[in-house]
N, C-alpha and C. Protein backbone atom coordinates (compact mmCIF):
# COMPACT_ATOMS: atom_id res chain seq x y z
N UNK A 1 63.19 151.00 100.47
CA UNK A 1 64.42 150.71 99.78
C UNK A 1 64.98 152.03 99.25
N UNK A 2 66.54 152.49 99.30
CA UNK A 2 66.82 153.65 99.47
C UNK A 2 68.17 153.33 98.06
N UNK A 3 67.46 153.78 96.97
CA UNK A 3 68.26 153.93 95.58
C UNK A 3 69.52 154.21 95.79
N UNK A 4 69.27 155.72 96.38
CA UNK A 4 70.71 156.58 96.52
C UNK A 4 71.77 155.80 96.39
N UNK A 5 73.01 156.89 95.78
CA UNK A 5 74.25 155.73 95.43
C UNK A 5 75.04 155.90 96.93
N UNK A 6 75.61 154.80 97.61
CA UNK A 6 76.29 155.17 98.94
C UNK A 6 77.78 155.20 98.42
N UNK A 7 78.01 156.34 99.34
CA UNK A 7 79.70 156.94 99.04
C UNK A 7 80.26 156.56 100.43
N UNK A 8 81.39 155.88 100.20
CA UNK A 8 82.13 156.23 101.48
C UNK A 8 83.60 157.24 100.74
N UNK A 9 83.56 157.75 102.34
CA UNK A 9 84.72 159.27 102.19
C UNK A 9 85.68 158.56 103.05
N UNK A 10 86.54 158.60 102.90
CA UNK A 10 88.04 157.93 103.70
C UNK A 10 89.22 159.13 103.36
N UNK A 11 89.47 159.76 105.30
CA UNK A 11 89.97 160.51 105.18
C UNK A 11 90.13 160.60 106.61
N UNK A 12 91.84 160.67 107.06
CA UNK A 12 91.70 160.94 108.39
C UNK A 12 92.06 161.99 109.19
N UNK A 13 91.53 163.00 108.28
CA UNK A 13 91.27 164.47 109.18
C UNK A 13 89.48 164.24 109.32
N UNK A 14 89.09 164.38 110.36
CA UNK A 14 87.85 164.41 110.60
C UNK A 14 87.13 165.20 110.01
N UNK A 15 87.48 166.41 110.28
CA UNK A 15 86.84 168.19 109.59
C UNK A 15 86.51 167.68 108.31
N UNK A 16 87.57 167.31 107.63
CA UNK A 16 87.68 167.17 106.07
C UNK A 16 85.97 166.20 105.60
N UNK A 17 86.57 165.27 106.43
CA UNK A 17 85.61 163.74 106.70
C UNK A 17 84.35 164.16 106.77
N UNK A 18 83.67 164.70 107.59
CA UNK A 18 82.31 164.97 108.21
C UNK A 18 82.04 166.22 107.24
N UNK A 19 82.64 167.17 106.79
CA UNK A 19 82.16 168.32 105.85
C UNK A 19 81.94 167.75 104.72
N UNK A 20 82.93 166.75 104.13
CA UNK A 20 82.62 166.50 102.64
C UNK A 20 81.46 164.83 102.70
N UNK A 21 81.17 164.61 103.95
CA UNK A 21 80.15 163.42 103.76
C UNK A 21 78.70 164.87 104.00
N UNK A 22 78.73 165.24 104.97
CA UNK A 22 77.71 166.30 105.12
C UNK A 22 77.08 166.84 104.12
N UNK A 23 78.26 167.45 102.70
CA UNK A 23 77.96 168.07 101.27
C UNK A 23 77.03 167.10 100.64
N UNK A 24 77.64 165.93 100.90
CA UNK A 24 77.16 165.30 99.90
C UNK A 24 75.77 164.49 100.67
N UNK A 25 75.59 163.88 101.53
CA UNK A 25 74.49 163.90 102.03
C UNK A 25 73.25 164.92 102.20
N UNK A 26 73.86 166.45 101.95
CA UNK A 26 72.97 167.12 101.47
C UNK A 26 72.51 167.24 99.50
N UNK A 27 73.07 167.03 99.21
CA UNK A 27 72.96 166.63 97.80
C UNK A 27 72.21 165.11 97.46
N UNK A 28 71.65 164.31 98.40
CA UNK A 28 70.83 163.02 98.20
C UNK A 28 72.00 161.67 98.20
N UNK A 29 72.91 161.73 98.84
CA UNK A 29 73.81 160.69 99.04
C UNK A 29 74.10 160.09 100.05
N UNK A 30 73.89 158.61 99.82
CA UNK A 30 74.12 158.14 101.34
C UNK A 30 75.69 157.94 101.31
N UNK A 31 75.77 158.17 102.79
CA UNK A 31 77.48 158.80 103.42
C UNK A 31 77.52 157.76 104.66
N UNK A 32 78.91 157.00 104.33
CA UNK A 32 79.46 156.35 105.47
C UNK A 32 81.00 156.94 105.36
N UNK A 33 81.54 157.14 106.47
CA UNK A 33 82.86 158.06 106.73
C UNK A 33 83.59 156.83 107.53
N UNK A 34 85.01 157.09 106.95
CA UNK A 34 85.62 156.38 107.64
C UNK A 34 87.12 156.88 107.61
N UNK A 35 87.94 156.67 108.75
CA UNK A 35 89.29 157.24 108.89
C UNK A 35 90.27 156.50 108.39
N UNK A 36 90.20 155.36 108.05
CA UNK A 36 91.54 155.31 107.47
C UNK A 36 91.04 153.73 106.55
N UNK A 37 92.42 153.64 106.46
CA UNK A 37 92.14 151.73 105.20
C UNK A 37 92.02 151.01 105.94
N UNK A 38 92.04 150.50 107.17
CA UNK A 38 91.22 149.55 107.88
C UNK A 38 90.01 150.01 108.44
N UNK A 39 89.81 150.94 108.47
CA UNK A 39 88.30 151.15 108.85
C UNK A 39 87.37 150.82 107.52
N UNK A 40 87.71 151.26 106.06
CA UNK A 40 87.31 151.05 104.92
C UNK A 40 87.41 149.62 104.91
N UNK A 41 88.10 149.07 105.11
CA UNK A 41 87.93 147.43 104.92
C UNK A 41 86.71 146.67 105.87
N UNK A 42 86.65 147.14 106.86
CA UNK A 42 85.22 147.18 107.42
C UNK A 42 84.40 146.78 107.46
N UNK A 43 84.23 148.54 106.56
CA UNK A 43 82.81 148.82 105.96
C UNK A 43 82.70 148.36 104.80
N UNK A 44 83.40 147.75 103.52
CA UNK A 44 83.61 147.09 102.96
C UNK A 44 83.05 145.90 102.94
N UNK A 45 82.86 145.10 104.02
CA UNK A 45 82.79 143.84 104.75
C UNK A 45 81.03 143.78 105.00
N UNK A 46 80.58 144.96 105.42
CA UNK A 46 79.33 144.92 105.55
C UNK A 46 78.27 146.04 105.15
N UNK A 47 78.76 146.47 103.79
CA UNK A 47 78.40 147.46 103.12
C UNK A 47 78.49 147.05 102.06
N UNK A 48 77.43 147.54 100.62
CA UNK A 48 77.79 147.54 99.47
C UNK A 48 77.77 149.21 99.29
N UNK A 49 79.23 149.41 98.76
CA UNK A 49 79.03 150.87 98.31
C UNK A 49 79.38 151.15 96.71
N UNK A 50 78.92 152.09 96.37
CA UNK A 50 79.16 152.88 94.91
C UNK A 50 80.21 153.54 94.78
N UNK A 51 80.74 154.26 95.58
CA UNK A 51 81.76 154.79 95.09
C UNK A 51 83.06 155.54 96.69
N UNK A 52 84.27 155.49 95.97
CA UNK A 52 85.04 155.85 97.70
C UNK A 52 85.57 156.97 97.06
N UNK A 53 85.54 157.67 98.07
CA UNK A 53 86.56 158.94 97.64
C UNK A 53 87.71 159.06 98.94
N UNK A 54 88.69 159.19 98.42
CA UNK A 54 89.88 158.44 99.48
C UNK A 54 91.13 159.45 99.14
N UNK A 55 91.23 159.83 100.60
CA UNK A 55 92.47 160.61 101.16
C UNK A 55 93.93 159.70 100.29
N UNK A 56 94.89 160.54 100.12
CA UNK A 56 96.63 159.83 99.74
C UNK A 56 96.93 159.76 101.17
N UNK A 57 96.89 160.78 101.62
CA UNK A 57 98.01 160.92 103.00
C UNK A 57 97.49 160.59 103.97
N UNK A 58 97.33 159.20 104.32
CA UNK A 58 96.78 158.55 105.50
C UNK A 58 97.89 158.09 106.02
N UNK A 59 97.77 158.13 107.94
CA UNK A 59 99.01 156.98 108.52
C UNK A 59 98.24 155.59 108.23
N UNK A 60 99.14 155.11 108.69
CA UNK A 60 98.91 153.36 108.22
C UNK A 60 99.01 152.68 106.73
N UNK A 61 98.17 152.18 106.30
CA UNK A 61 98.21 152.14 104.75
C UNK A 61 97.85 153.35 104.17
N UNK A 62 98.49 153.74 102.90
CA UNK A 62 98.29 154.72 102.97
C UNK A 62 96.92 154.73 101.05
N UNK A 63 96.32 155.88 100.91
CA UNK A 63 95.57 155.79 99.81
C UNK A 63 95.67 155.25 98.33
N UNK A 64 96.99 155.22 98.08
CA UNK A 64 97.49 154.60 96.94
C UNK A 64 97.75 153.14 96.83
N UNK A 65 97.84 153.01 98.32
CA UNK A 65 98.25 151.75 98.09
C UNK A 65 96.65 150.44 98.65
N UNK A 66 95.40 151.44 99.31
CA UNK A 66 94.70 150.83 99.13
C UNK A 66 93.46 151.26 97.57
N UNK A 67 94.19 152.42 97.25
CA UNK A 67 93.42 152.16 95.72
C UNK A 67 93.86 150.99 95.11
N UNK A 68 95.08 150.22 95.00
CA UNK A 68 95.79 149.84 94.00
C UNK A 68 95.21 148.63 94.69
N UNK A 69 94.86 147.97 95.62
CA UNK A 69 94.02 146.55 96.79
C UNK A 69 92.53 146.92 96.00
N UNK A 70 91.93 148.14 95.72
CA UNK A 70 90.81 147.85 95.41
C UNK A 70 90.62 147.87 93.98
N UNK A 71 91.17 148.57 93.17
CA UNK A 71 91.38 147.99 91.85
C UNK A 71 91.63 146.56 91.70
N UNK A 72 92.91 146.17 92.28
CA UNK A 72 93.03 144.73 91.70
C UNK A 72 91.77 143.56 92.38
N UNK A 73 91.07 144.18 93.17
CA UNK A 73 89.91 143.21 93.91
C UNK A 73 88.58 143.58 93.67
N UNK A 74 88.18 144.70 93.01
CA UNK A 74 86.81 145.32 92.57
C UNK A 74 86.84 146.15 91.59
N UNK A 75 85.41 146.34 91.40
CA UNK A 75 85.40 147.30 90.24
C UNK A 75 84.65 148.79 90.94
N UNK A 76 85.20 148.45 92.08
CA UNK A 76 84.72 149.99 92.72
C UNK A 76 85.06 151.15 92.37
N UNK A 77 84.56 152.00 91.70
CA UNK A 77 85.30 153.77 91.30
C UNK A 77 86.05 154.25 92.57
N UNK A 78 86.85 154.94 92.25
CA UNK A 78 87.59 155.80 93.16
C UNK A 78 88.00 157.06 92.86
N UNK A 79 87.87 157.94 93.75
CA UNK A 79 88.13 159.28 93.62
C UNK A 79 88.98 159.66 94.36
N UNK A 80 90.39 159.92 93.78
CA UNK A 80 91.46 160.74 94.81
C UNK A 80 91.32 161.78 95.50
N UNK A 81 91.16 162.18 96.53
CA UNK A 81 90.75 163.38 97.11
C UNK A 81 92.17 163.95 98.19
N UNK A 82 93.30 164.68 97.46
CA UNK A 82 94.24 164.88 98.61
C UNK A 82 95.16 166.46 98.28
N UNK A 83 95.93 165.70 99.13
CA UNK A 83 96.88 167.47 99.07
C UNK A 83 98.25 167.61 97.63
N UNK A 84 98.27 166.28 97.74
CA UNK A 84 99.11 166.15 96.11
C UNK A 84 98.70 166.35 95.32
N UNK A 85 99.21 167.45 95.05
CA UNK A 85 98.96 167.75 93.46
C UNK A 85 99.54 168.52 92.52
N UNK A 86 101.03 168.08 92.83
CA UNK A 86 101.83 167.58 91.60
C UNK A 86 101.22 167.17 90.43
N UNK A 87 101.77 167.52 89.16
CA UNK A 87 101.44 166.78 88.46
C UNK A 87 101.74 165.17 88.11
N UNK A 88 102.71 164.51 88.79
CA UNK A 88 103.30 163.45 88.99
C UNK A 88 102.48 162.62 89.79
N UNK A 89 101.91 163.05 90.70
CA UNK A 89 101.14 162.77 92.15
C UNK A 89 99.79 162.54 91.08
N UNK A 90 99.34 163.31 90.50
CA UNK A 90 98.37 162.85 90.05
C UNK A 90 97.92 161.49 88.97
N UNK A 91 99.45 161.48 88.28
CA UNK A 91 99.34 160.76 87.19
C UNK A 91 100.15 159.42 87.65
N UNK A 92 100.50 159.52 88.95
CA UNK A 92 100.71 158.19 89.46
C UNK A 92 99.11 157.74 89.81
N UNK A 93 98.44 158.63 90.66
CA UNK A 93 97.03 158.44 91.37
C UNK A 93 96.02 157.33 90.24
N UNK A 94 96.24 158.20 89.12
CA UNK A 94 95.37 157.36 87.86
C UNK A 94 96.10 156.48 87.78
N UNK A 95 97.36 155.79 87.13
CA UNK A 95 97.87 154.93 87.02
C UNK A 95 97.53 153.78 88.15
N UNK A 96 97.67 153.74 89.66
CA UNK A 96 97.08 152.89 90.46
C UNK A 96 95.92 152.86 90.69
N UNK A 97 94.78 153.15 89.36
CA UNK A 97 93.33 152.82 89.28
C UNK A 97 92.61 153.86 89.89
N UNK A 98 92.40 154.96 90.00
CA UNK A 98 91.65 155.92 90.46
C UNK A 98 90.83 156.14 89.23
N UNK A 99 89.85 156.80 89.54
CA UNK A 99 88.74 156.67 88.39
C UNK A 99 89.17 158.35 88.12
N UNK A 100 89.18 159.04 89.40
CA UNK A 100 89.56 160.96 89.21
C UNK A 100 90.61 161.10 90.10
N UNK A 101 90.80 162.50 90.37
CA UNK A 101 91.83 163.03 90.91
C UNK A 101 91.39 164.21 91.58
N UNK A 102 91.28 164.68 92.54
CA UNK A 102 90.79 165.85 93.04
C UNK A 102 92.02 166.68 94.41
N UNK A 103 92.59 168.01 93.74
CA UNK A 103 93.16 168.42 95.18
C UNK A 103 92.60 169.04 95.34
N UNK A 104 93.24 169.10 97.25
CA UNK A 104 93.32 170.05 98.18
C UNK A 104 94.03 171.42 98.10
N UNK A 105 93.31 172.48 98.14
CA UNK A 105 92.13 172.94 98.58
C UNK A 105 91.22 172.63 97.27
N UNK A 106 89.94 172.54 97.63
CA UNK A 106 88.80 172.31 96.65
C UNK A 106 87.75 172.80 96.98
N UNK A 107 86.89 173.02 95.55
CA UNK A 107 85.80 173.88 95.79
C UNK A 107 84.94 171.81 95.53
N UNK A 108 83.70 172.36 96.96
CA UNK A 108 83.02 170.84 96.75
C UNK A 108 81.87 170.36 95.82
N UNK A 109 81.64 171.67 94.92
CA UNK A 109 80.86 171.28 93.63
C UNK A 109 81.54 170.88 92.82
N UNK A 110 83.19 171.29 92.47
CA UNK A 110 83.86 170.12 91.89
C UNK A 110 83.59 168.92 92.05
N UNK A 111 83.94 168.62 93.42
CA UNK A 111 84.06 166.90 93.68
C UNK A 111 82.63 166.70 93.15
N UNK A 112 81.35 167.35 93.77
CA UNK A 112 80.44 166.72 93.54
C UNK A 112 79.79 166.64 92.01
N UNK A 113 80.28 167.60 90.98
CA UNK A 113 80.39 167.46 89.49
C UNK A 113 81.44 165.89 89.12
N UNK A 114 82.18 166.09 89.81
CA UNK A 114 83.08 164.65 89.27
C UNK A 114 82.74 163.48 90.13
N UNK A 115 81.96 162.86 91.03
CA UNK A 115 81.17 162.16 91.78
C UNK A 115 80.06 161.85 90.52
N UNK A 116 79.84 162.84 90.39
CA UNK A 116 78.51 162.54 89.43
C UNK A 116 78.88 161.85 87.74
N UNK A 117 79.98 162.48 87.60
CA UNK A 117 80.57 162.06 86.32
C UNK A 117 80.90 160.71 86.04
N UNK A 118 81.50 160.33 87.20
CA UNK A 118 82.10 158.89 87.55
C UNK A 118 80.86 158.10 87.82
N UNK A 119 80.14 158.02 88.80
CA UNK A 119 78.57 157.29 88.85
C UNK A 119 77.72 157.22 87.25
N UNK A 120 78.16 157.89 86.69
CA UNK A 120 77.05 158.18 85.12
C UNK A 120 78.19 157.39 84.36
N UNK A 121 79.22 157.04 84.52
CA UNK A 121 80.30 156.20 83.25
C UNK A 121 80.13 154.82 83.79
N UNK A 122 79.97 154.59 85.35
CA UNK A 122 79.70 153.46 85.86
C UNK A 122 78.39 152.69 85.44
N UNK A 123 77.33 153.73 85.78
CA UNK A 123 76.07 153.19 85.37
C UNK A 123 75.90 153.09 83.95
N UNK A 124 76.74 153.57 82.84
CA UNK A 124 76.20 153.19 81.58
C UNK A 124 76.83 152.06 81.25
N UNK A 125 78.01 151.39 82.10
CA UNK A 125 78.86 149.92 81.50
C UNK A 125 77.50 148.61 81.73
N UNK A 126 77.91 148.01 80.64
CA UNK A 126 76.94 146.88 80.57
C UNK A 126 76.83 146.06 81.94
N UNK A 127 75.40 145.40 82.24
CA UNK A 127 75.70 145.19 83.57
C UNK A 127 76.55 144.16 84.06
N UNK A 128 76.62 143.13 83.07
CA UNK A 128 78.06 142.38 83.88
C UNK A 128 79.16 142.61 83.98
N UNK A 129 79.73 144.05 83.75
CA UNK A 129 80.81 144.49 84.06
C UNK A 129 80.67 145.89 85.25
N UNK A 130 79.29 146.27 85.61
CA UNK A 130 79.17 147.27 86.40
C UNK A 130 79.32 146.29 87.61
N UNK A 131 79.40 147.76 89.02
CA UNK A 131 79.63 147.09 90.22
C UNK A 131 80.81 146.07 90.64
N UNK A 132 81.22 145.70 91.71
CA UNK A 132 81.83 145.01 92.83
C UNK A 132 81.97 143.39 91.84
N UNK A 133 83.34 143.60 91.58
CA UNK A 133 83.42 141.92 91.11
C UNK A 133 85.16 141.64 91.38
N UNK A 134 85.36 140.43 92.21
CA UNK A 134 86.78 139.73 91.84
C UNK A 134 87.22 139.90 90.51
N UNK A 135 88.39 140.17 90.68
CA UNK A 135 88.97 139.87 89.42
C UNK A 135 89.71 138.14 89.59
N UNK A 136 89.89 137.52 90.88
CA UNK A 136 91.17 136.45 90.84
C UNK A 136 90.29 135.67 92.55
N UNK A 137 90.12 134.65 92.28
CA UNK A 137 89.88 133.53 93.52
C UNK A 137 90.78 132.56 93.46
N UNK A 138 91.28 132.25 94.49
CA UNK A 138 92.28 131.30 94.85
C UNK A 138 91.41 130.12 95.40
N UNK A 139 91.63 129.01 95.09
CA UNK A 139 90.89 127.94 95.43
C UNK A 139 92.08 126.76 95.88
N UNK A 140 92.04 126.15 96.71
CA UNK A 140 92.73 124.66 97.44
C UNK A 140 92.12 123.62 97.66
N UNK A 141 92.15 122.81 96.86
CA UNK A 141 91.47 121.34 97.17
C UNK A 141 89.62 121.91 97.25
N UNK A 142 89.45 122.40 96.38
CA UNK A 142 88.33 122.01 96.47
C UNK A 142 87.29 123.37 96.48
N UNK A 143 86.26 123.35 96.63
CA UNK A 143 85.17 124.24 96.91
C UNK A 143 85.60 125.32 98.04
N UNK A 144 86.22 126.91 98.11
CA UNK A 144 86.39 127.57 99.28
C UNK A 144 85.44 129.04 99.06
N UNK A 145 85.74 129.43 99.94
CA UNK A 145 85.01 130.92 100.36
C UNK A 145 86.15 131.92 100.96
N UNK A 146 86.51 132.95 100.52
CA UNK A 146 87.06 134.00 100.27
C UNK A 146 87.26 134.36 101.73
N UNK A 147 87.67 134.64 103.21
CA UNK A 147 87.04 135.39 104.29
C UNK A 147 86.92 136.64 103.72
N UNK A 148 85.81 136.70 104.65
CA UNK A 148 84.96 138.73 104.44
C UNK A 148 84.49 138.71 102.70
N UNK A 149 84.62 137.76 102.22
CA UNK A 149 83.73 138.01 100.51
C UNK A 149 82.98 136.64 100.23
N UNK A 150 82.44 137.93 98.77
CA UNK A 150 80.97 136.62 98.79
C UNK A 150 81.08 136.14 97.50
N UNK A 151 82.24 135.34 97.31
CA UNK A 151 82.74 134.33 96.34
C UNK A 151 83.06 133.11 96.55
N UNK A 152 82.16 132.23 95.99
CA UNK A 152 82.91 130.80 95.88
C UNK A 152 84.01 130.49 94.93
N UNK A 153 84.63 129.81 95.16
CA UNK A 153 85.50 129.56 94.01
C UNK A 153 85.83 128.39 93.86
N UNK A 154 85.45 127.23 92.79
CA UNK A 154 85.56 125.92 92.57
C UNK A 154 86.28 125.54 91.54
N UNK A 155 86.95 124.46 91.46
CA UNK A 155 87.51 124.39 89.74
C UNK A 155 86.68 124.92 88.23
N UNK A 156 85.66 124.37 88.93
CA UNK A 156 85.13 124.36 87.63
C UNK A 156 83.56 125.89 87.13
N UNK A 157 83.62 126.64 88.59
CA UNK A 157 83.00 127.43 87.96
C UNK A 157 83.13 128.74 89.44
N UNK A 158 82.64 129.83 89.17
CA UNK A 158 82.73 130.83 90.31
C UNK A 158 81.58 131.24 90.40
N UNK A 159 80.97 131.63 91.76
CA UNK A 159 79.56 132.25 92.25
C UNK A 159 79.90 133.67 92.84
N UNK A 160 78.91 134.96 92.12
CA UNK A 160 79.19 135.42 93.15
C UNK A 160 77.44 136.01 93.55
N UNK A 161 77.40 136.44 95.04
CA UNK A 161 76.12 136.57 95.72
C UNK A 161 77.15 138.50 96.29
N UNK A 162 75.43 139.20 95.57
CA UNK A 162 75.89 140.22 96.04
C UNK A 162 75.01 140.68 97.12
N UNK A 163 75.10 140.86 97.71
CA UNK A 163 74.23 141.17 98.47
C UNK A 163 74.51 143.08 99.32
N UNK A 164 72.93 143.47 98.89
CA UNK A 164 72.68 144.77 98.65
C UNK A 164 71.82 145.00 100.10
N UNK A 165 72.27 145.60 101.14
CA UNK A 165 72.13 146.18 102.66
C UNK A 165 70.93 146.65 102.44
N UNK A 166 70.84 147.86 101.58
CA UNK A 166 69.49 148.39 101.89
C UNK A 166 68.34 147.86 100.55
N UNK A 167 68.72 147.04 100.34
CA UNK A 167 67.94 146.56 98.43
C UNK A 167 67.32 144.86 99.17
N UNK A 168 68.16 144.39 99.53
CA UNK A 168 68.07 143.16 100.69
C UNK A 168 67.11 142.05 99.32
N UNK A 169 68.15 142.00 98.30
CA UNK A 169 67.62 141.39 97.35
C UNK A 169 69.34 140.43 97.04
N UNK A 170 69.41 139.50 96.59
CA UNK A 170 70.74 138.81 95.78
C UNK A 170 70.47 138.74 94.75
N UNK A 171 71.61 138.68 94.03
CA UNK A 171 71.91 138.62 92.28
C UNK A 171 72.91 137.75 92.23
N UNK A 172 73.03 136.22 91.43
CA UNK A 172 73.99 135.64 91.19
C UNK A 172 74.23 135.78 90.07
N UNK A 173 76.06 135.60 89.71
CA UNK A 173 76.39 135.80 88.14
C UNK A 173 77.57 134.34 88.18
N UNK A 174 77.12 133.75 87.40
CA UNK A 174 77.54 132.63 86.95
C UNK A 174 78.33 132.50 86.10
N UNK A 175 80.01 132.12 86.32
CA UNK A 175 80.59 132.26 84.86
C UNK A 175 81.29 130.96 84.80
N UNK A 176 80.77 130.37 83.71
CA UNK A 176 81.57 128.91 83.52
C UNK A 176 81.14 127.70 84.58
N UNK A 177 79.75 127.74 84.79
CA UNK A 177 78.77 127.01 85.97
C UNK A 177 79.18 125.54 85.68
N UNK A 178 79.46 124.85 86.34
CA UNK A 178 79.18 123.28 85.54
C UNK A 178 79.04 122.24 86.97
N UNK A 179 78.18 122.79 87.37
CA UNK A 179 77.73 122.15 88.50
C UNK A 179 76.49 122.92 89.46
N UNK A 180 75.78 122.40 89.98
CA UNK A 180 74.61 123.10 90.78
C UNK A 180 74.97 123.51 91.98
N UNK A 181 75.67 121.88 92.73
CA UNK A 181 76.66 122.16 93.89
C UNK A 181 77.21 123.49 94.22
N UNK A 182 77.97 124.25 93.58
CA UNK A 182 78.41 125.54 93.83
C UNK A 182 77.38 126.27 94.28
N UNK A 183 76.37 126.57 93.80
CA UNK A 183 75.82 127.45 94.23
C UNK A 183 74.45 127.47 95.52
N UNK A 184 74.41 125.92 95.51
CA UNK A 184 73.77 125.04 96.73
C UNK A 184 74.66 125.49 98.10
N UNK A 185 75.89 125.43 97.92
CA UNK A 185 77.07 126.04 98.82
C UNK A 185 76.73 127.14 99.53
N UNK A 186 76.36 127.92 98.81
CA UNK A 186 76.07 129.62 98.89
C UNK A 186 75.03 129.85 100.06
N UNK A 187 74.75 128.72 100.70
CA UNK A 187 73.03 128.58 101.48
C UNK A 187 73.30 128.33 102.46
């Protein structure tokens, strides 16, 4: 079972991509790389990770606007990692939930001083507020399941099953349970 906190780097210059997962995989971090916000959605899907550090200037969706998808859907940290850096650029970056801000050009003991900073504010929040949690489940007639997430959502209470890739253990957190059913579901 492999502690290490896993980072994914989302960034679609490759160079950028593979040097700054490389740094940090030499520093004791597990590194999944990915090019853009649908590739992150993904790995998302079949990954639990600790923390993203994510390009602005992506084609397709672009970084702000999937920080601002993962704020309002997790409590995943995020680290801006781009060429804006304006001061405007930055203080929009925080405003749509970034945990830091980091430009381009950068020295990578920065990032990896502020990687570390952000993992140590994460790990000291109490644990039912650390880690990967909905903020909002939509439910219709009844008992549903999220696609690609591991939430039930019932009138009367929410499950969630986290499930940890390389830990290969579950943790349920129960809020407002009032039934067994829900979580019989989960099976």
């Amino acid at each position: 079972m492999d502690s290490a906190p896993h980072i994914a780097v989302v960034d679609d210059h490759r160079d950028i991509r593979d040097l700054v997962g490389k740094y940090l995989m030499q520093h004791g971090y597990r590194i999944s790389l990915a090019e853009s916000a649908v590739a992150l959605r993904r790995l998302l899907e079949r990954s639990a990770l600790d923390l993203v550090v994510l390009d602005v200037m992506m084609p397709g969706e672009d970084g702000l606007s999937l920080c601002r998808h993962l704020r309002s859907t997790t409590d995943l940290p995020v680290i801006l990692l781009t060429a804006m850096a304006e001061e405007t650029d930055r203080i929009v970056g925080l405003e749509v939930g970034a945990d830091d801000y980091v430009s381009k050009p950068f020295n990578p003991r920065e990032l990896l001083a502020r990687i570390k900073a952000v993992l140590r504010r994460v790990q000291s929040l109490p644990p039912q507020r650390a880690g990967l949690r909905p903020r909002s489940c939509a439910s219709i007639g009844g008992p549903s399941r999220s696609a690609g997430a591991s939430w039930l959502d019932t009138t009367a209470s929410q499950c969630r099953l986290a499930l940890r890739s390389s830990a290969c253990c579950a943790h349920f957190s129960i809020i407002r349970a009032s039934s067994s059913a829900a979580i019989s579901s989960l099976t």
